[in-house]
N, C-alpha and C. Protein backbone atom coordinates (compact mmCIF):
# COMPACT_ATOMS: atom_id res chain seq x y z
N UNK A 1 78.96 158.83 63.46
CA UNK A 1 78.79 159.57 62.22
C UNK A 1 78.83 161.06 62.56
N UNK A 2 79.79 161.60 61.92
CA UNK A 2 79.95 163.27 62.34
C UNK A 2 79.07 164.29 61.38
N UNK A 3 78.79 165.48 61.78
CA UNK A 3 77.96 166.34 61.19
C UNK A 3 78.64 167.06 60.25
N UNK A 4 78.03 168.09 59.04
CA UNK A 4 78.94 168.26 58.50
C UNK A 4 79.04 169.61 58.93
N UNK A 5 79.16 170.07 60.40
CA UNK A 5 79.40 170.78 60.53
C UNK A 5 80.61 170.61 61.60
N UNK A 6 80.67 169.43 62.06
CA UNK A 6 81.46 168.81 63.10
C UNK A 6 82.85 168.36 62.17
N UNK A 7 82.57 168.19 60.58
CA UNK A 7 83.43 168.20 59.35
C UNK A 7 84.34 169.64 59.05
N UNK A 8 83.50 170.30 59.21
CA UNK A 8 83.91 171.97 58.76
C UNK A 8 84.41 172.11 60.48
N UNK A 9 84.49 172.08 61.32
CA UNK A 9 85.34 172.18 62.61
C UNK A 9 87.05 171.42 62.31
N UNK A 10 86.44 170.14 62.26
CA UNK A 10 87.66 169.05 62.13
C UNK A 10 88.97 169.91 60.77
N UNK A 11 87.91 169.92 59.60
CA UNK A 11 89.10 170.29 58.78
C UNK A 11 90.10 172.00 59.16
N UNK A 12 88.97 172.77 59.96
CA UNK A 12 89.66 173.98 60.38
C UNK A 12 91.34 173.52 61.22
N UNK A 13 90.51 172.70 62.64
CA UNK A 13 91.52 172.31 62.97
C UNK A 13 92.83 172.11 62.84
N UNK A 14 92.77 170.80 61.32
CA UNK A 14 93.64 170.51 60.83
C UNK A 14 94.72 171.37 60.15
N UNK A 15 94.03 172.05 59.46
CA UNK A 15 94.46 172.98 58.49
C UNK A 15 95.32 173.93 59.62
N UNK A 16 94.26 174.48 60.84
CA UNK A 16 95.59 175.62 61.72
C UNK A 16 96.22 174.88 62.35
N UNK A 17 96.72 173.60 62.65
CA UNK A 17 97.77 172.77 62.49
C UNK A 17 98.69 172.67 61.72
N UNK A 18 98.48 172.95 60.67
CA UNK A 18 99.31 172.44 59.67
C UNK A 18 100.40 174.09 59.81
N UNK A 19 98.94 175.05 59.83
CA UNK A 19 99.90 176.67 59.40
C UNK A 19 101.10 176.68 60.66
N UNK A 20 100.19 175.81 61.65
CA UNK A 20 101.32 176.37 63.32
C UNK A 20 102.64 175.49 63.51
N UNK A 21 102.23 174.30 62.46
CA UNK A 21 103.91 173.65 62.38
C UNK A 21 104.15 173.68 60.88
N UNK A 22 103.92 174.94 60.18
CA UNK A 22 104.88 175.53 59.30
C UNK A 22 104.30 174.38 58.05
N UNK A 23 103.63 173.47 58.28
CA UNK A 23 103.63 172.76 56.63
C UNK A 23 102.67 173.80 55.70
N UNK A 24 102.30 174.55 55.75
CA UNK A 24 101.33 175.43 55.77
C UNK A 24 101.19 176.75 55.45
N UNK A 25 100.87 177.59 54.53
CA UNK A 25 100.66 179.32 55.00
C UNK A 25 99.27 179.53 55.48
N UNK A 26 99.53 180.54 55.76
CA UNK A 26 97.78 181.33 56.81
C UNK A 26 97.36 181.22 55.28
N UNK A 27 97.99 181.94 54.23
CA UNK A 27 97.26 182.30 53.02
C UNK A 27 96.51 180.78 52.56
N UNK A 28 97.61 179.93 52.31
CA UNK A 28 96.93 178.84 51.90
C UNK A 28 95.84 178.44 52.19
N UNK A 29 95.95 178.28 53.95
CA UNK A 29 94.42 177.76 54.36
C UNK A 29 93.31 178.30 54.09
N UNK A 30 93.54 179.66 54.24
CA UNK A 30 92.51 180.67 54.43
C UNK A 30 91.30 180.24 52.53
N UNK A 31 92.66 179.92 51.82
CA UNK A 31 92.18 179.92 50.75
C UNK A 31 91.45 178.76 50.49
N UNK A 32 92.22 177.37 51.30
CA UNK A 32 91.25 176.37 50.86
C UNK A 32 89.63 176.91 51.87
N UNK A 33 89.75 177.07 52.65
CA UNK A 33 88.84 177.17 53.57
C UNK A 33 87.76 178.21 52.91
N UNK A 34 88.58 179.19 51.95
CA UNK A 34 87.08 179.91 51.35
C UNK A 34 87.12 181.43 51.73
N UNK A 35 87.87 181.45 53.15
CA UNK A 35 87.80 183.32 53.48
C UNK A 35 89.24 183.89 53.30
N UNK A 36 88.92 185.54 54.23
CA UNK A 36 90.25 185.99 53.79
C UNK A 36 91.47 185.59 54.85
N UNK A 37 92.53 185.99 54.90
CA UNK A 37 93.35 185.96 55.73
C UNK A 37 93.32 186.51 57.33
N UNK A 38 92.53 187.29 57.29
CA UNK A 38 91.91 187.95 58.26
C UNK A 38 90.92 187.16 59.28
N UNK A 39 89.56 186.71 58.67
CA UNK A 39 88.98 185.80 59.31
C UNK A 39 89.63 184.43 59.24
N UNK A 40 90.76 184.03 58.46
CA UNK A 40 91.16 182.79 58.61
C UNK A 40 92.20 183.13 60.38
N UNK A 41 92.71 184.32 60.46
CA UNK A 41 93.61 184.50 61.57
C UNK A 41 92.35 184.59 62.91
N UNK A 42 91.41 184.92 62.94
CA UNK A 42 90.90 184.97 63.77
C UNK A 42 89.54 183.74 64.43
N UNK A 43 89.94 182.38 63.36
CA UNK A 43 89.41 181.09 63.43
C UNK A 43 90.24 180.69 64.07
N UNK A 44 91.66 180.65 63.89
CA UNK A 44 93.03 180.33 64.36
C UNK A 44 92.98 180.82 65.88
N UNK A 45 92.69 182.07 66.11
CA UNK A 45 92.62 182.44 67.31
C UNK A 45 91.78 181.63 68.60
N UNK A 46 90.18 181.80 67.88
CA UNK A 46 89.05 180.89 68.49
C UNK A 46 89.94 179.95 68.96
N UNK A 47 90.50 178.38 68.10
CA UNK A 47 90.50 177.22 68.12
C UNK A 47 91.73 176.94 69.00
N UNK A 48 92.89 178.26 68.65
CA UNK A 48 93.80 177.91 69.79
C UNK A 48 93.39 178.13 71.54
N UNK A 49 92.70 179.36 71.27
CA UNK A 49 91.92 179.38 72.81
C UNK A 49 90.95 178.73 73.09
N UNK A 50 90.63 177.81 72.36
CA UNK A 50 89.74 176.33 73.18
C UNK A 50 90.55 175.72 73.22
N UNK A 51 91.54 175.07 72.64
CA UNK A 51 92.20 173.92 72.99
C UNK A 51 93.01 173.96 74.00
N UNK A 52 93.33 175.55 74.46
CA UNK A 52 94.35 175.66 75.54
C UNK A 52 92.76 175.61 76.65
N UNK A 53 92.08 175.93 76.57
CA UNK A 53 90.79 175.91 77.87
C UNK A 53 90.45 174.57 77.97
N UNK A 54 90.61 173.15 76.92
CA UNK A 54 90.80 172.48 77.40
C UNK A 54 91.91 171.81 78.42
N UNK A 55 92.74 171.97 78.09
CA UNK A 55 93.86 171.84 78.72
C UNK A 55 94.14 172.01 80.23
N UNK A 56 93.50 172.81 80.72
CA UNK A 56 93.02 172.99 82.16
C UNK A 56 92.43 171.46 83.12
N UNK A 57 93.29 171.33 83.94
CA UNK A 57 92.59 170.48 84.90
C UNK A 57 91.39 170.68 85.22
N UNK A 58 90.37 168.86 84.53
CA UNK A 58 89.22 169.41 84.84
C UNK A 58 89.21 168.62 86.50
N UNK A 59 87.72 168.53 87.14
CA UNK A 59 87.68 168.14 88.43
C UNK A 59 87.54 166.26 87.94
N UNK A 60 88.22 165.29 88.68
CA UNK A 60 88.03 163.92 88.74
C UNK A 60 86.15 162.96 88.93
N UNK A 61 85.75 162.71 87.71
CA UNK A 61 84.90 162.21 88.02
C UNK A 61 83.96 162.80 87.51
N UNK A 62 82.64 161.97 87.59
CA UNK A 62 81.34 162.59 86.36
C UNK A 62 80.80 164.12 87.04
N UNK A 63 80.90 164.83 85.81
CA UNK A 63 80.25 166.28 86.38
C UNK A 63 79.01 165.78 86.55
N UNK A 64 78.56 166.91 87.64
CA UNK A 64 77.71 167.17 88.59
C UNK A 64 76.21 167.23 87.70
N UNK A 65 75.45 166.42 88.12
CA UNK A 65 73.93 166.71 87.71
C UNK A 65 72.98 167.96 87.72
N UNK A 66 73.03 168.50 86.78
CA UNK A 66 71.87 169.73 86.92
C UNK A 66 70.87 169.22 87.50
N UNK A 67 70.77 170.69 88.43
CA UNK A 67 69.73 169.85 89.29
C UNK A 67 68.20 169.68 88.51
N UNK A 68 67.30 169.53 88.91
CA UNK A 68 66.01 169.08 88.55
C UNK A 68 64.96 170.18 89.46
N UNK A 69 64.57 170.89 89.51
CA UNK A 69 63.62 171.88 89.92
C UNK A 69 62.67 170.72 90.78
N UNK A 70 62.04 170.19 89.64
CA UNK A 70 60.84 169.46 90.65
C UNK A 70 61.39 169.09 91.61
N UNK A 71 62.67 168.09 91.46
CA UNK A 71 63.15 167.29 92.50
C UNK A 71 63.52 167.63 93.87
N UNK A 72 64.26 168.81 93.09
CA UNK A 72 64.17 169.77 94.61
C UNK A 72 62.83 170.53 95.47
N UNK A 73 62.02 170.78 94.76
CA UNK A 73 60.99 170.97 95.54
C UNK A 73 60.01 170.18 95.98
N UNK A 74 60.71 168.48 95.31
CA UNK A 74 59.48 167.44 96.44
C UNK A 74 60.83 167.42 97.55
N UNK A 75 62.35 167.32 97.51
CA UNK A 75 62.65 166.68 98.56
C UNK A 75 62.32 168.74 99.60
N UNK A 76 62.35 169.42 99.05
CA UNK A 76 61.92 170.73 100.47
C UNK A 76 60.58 170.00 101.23
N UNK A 77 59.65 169.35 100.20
CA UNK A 77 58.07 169.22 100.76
C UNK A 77 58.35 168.07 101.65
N UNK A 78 59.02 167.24 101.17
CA UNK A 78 59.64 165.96 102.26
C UNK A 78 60.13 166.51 103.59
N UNK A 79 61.15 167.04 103.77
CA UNK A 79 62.17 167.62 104.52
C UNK A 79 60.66 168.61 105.75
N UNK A 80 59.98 169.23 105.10
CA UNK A 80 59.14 169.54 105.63
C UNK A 80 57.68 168.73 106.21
N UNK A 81 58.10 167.99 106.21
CA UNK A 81 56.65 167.08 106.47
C UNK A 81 57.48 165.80 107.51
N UNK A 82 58.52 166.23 107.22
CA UNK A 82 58.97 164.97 108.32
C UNK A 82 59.34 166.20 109.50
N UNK A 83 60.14 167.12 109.81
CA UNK A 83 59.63 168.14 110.45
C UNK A 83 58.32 168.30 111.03
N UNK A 84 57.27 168.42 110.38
CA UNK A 84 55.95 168.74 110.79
C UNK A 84 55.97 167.20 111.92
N UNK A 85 56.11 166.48 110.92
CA UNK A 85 55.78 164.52 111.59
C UNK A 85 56.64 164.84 112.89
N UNK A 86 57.74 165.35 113.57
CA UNK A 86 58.84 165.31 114.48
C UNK A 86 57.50 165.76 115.60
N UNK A 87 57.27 167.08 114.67
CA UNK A 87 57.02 168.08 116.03
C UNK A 87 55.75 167.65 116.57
N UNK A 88 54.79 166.81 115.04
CA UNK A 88 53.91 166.06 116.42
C UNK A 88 54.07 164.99 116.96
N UNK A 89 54.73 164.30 117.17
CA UNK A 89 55.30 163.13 117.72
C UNK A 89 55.60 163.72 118.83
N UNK A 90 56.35 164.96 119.24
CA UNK A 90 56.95 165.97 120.55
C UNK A 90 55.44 166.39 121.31
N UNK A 91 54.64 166.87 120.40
CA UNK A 91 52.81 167.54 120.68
C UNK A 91 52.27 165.76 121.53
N UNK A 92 52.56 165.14 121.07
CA UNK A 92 51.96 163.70 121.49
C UNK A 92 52.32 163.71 122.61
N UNK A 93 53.88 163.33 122.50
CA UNK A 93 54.66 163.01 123.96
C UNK A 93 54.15 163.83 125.28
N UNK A 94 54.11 165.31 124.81
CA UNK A 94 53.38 166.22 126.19
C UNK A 94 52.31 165.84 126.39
N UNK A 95 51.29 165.76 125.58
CA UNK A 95 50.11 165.51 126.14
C UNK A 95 49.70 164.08 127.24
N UNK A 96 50.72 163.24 126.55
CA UNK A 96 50.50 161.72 127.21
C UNK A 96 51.49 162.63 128.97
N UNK A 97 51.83 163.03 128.54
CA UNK A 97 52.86 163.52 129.64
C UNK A 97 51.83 164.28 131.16
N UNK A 98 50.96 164.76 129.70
CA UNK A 98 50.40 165.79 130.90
C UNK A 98 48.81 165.10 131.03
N UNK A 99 48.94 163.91 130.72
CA UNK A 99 47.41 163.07 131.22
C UNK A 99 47.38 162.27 132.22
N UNK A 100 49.20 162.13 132.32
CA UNK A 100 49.45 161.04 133.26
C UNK A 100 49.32 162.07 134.44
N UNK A 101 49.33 163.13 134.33
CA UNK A 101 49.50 164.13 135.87
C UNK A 101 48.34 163.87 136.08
N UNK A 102 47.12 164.28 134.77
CA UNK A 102 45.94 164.34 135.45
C UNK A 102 45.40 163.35 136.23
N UNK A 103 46.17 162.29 135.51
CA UNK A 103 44.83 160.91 135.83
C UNK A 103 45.89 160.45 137.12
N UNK A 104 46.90 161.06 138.01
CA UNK A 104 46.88 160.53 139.03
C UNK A 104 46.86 161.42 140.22
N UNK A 105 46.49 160.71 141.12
CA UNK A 105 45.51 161.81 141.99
C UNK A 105 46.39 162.29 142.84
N UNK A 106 46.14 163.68 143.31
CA UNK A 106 46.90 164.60 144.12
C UNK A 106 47.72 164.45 145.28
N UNK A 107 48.37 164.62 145.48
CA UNK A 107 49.02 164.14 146.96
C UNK A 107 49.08 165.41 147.57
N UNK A 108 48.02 165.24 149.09
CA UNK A 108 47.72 165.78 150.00
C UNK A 108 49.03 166.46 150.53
N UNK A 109 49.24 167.66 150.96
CA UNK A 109 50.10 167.77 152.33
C UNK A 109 49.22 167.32 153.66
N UNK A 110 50.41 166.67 154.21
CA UNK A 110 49.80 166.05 155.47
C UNK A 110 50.63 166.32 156.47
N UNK A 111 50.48 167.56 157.02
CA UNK A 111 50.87 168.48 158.25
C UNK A 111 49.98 168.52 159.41
C-alpha cells in the first residue's frame, strides 16, 4: 500500500515521462500537477537526476550493516581481555619457569 505521498512522486514521474517522450507539454503537466512551468521544470530536473544516480553500478550484494556502537565497543572490551588473558598466561609461564630454577639445586663448580 503506497503513501500518498509515494502517489504524488509516482504521478510526477509519470507525467515527466510523458513531457520527455513528447506525449506531453511541460505546460500541461505543470498544470495538472498544480504549479508553474518553472517549478514544474525544476521537478523534472530533480527526478531526471535520480534516476540517472540510480543507474550507476551499485556494489553486488546486501549493503553493508551500520555498524552498532555498542557492538563495537564490547568486541574492543573482548579483543582486550583476551590480550590481557595472553599476557598472563606468558606472566604464568615465567614464573613456573623461574621456580623450576629455584627449586633445583645449584651445581657446584668442581675444580
Amino acid at each position: 500500500m503506497s503513501t500518498p505521498q509515494q502517489d504524488k512522486a509516482r504521478q510526477r514521474a509519470i507525467l515527466i515521462m510523458k513531457v520527455r517522450s513528447g506525449q506531453l507539454s511541460a505546460k500541461e503537466a505543470a498544470r495538472i500537477l498544480g504549479v508553474s512551468r518553472k517549478t514544474y521544470y525544476q521537478w523534472e530536473q530533480r527526478g531526471l537526476e535520480g534516476m540517472m544516480a540510480q543507474r550507476q553500478d551499485q556494489l553486488p550484494g546486501r549493503p553493508a550493516n551500520p555498524s552498532d556502537p555498542e557492538k563495537e565497543a564490547l568486541k574492543t572490551q573482548l579483543h582486550q581481555a583476551q590480550t590481557e588473558l595472553e599476557q598472563a598466561r606468558q606472566v604464568k609461564e615465567l614464573r613456573e619457569i623461574l621456580d623450576s630454577f629455584r627449586l633445583t639445586p645449584a651445581k657446584k663448580n668442581s675444580r
